[in-house]
Protein backbone atom coordinates (compact mmCIF):
# COMPACT_ATOMS: atom_id res chain seq x y z
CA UNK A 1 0.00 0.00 0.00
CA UNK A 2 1.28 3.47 -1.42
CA UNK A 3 1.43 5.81 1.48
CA UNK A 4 0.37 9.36 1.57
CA UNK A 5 -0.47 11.98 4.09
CA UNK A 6 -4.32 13.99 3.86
CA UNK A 7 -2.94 17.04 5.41
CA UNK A 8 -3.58 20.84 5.07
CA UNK A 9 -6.41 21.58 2.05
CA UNK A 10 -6.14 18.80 0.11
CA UNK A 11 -4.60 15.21 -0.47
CA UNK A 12 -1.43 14.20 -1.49
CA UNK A 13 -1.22 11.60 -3.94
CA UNK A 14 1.10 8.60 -3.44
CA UNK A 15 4.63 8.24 -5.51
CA UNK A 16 3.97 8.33 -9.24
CA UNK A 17 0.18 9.47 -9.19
CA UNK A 18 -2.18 7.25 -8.51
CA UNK A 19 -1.68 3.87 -10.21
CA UNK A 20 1.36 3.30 -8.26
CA UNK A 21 -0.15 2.50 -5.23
CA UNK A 22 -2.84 0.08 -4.00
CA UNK A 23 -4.25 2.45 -1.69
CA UNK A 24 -3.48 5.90 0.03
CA UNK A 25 -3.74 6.16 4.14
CA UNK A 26 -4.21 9.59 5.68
CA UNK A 27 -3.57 11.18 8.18
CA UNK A 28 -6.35 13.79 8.59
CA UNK A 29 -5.83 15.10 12.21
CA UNK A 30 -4.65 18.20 12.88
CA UNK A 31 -1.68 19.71 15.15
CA UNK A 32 -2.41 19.39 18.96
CA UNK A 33 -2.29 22.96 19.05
CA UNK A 34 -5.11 23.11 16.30
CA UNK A 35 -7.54 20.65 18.15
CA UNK A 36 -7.67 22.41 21.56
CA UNK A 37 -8.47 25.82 19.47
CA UNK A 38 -11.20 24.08 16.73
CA UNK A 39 -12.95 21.82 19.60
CA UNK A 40 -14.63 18.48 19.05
CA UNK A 41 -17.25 19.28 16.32
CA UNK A 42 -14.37 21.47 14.37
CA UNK A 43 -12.19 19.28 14.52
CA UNK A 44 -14.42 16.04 13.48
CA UNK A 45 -15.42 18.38 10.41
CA UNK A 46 -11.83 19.16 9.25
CA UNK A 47 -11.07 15.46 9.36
CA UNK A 48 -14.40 14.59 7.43
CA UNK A 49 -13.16 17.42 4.56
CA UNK A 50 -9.87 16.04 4.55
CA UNK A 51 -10.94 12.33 3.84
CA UNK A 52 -13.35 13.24 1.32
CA UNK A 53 -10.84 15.17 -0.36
CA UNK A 54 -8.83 12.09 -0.68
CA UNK A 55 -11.86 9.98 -1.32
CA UNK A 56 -12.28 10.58 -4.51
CA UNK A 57 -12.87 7.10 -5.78
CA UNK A 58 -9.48 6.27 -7.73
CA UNK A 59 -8.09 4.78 -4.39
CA UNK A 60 -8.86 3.19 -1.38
CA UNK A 61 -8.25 5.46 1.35
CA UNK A 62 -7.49 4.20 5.01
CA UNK A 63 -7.62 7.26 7.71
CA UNK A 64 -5.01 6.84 10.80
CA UNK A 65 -6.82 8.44 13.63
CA UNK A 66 -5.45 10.58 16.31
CA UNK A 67 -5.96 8.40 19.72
CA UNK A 68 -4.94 12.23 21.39
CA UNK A 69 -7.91 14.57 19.76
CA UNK A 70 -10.70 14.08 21.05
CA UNK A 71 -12.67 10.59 21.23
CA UNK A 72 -10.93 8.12 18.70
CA UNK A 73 -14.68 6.54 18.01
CA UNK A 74 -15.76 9.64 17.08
CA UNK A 75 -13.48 10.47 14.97
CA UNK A 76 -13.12 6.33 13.27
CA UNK A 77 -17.59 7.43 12.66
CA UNK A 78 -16.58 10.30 11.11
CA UNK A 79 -14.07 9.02 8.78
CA UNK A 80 -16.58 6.02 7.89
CA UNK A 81 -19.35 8.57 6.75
CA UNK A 82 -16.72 10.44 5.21
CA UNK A 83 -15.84 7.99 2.82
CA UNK A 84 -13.01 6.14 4.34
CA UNK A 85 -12.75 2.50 3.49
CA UNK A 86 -10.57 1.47 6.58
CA UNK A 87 -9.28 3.36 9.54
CA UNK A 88 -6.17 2.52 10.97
CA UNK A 89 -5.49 2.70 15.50
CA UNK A 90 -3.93 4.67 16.13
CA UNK A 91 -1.49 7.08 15.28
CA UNK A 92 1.21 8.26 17.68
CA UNK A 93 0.53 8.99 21.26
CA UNK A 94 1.77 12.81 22.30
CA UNK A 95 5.11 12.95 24.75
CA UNK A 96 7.82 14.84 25.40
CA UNK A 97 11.26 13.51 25.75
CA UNK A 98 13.80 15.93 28.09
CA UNK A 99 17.12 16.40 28.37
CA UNK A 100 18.39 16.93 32.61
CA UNK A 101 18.86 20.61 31.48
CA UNK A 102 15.33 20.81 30.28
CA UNK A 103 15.94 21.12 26.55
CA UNK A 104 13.89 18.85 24.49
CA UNK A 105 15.39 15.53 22.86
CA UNK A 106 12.99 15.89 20.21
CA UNK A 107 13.76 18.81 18.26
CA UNK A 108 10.09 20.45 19.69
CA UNK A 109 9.28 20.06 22.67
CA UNK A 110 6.28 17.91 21.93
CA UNK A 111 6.12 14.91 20.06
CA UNK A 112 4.79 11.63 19.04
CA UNK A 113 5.44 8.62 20.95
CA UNK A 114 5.33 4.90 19.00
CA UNK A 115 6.94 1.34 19.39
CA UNK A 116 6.28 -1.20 22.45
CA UNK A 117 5.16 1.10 24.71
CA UNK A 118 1.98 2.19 23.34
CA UNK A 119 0.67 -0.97 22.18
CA UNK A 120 -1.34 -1.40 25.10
CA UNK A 121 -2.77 1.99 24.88
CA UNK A 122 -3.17 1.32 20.86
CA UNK A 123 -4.83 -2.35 21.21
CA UNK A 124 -7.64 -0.59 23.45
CA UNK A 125 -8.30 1.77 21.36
CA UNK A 126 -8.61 -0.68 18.10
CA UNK A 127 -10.80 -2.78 20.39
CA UNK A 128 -13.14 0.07 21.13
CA UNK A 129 -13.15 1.05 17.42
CA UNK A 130 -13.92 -2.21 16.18
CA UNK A 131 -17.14 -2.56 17.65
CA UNK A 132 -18.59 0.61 16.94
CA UNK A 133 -17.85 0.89 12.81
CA UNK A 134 -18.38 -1.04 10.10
CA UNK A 135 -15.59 -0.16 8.29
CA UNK A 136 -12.30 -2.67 8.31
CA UNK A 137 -10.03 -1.65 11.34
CA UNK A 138 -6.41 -1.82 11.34
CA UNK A 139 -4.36 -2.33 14.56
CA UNK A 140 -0.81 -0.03 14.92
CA UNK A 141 1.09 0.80 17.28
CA UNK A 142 3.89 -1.49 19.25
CA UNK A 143 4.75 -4.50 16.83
CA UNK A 144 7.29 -6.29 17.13
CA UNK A 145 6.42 -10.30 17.22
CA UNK A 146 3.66 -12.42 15.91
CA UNK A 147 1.90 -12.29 19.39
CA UNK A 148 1.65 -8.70 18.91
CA UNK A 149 -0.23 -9.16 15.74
CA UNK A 150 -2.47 -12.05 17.35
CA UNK A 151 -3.24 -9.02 19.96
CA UNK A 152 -4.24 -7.08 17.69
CA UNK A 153 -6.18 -9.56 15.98
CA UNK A 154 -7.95 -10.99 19.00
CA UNK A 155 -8.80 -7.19 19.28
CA UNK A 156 -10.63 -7.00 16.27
CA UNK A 157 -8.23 -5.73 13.84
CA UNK A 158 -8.70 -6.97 10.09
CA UNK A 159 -5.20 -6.09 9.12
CA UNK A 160 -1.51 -4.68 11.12
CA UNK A 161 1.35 -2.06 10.23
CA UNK A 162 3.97 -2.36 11.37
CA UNK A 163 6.66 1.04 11.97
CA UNK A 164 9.05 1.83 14.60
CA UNK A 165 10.16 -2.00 15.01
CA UNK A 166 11.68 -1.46 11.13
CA UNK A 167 14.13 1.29 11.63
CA UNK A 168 15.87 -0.98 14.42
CA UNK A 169 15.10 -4.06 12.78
CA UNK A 170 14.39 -3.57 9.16
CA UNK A 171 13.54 -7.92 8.68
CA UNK A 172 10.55 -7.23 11.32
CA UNK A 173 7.97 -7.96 9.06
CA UNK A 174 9.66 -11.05 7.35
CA UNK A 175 10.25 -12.51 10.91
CA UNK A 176 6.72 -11.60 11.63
CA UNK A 177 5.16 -12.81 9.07
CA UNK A 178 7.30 -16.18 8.62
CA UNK A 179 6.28 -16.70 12.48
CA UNK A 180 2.63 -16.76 11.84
């Protein structure tokens, strides 16, 4: 699956226009900082613009919700009406990482936490998801061994991604998916 990000006003295509990819997921949350100013029903709209904007009917399009902007059910509903033929739980988790001095380790001094620590966090929210939309879910978040995947599974995901786990271990999904 072709990735590409629904951001800003419109969507961004995947690498070599459309008929290189099977599919294009989205990302159409906004900043932290954007949420807290839009509120809820804002917010849920400028998602719902986003995905249809990338709806368009030449590719699937799989929206990776927020589980920090408000209530991730919500916002899976919303990108179900909107067209969305998957969403994917759930995108990073906000942290900060500090340095003793107080400087950030990030580069800003908030950003998104992923790998084995938010499964737990991530599997929730995929379970809650699951039974509340219609739409396939897919679980993320935390993946590093076919276990994880069953998690996921038992959870009520249809399908996995897998992220962090392959810039420490690039093989991660051929283990993975030669253990299952």
């Amino acid at each position: 699956m072709a990735r590409a990000v629904v951001e800003g006003t419109g969507a961004a295509s995947p690498p070599g226009g459309p008929a290189a990819g099977a599919g294009v997921e989205g990302t159409p949350h906004c900043a932290s900082d954007e949420y807290r100013t839009l509120g809820s029903a804002a917010y849920l709209e400028q998602c719902a613009q986003r995905i249809r904007a990338a709806a368009d009917g030449r590719l699937p399009v799989w929206a990776k919700l927020s589980p920090c902007a408000g209530d991730i059910v919500d916002a899976a509903r919303t990108a179900q009406d909107a067209g969305a033929q998957a969403v994917v739980c759930a995108n990073t988790y906000w942290g900060m990482a500090l340095q003793a001095d107080g400087s950030s380790r990030l580069g800003s001094m908030v950003g998104g936490l992923s790998g084995p620590a938010i499964r737990p966090l991530s599997v929730f929210q995929t379970w809650r998801v699951a039974q509340e939309v219609a739409v396939d879910v897919v679980g993320c978040g935390g993946i590093v061994c076919a276990a994880d995947v069953k998690e996921y599974m038992a959870a009520g995901a249809k399908a996995v991604e897998i992220g962090t786990a392959n810039f420490t271990e690039p093989e991660t999904i051929i283990r993975i998916t030669e253990a299952l």
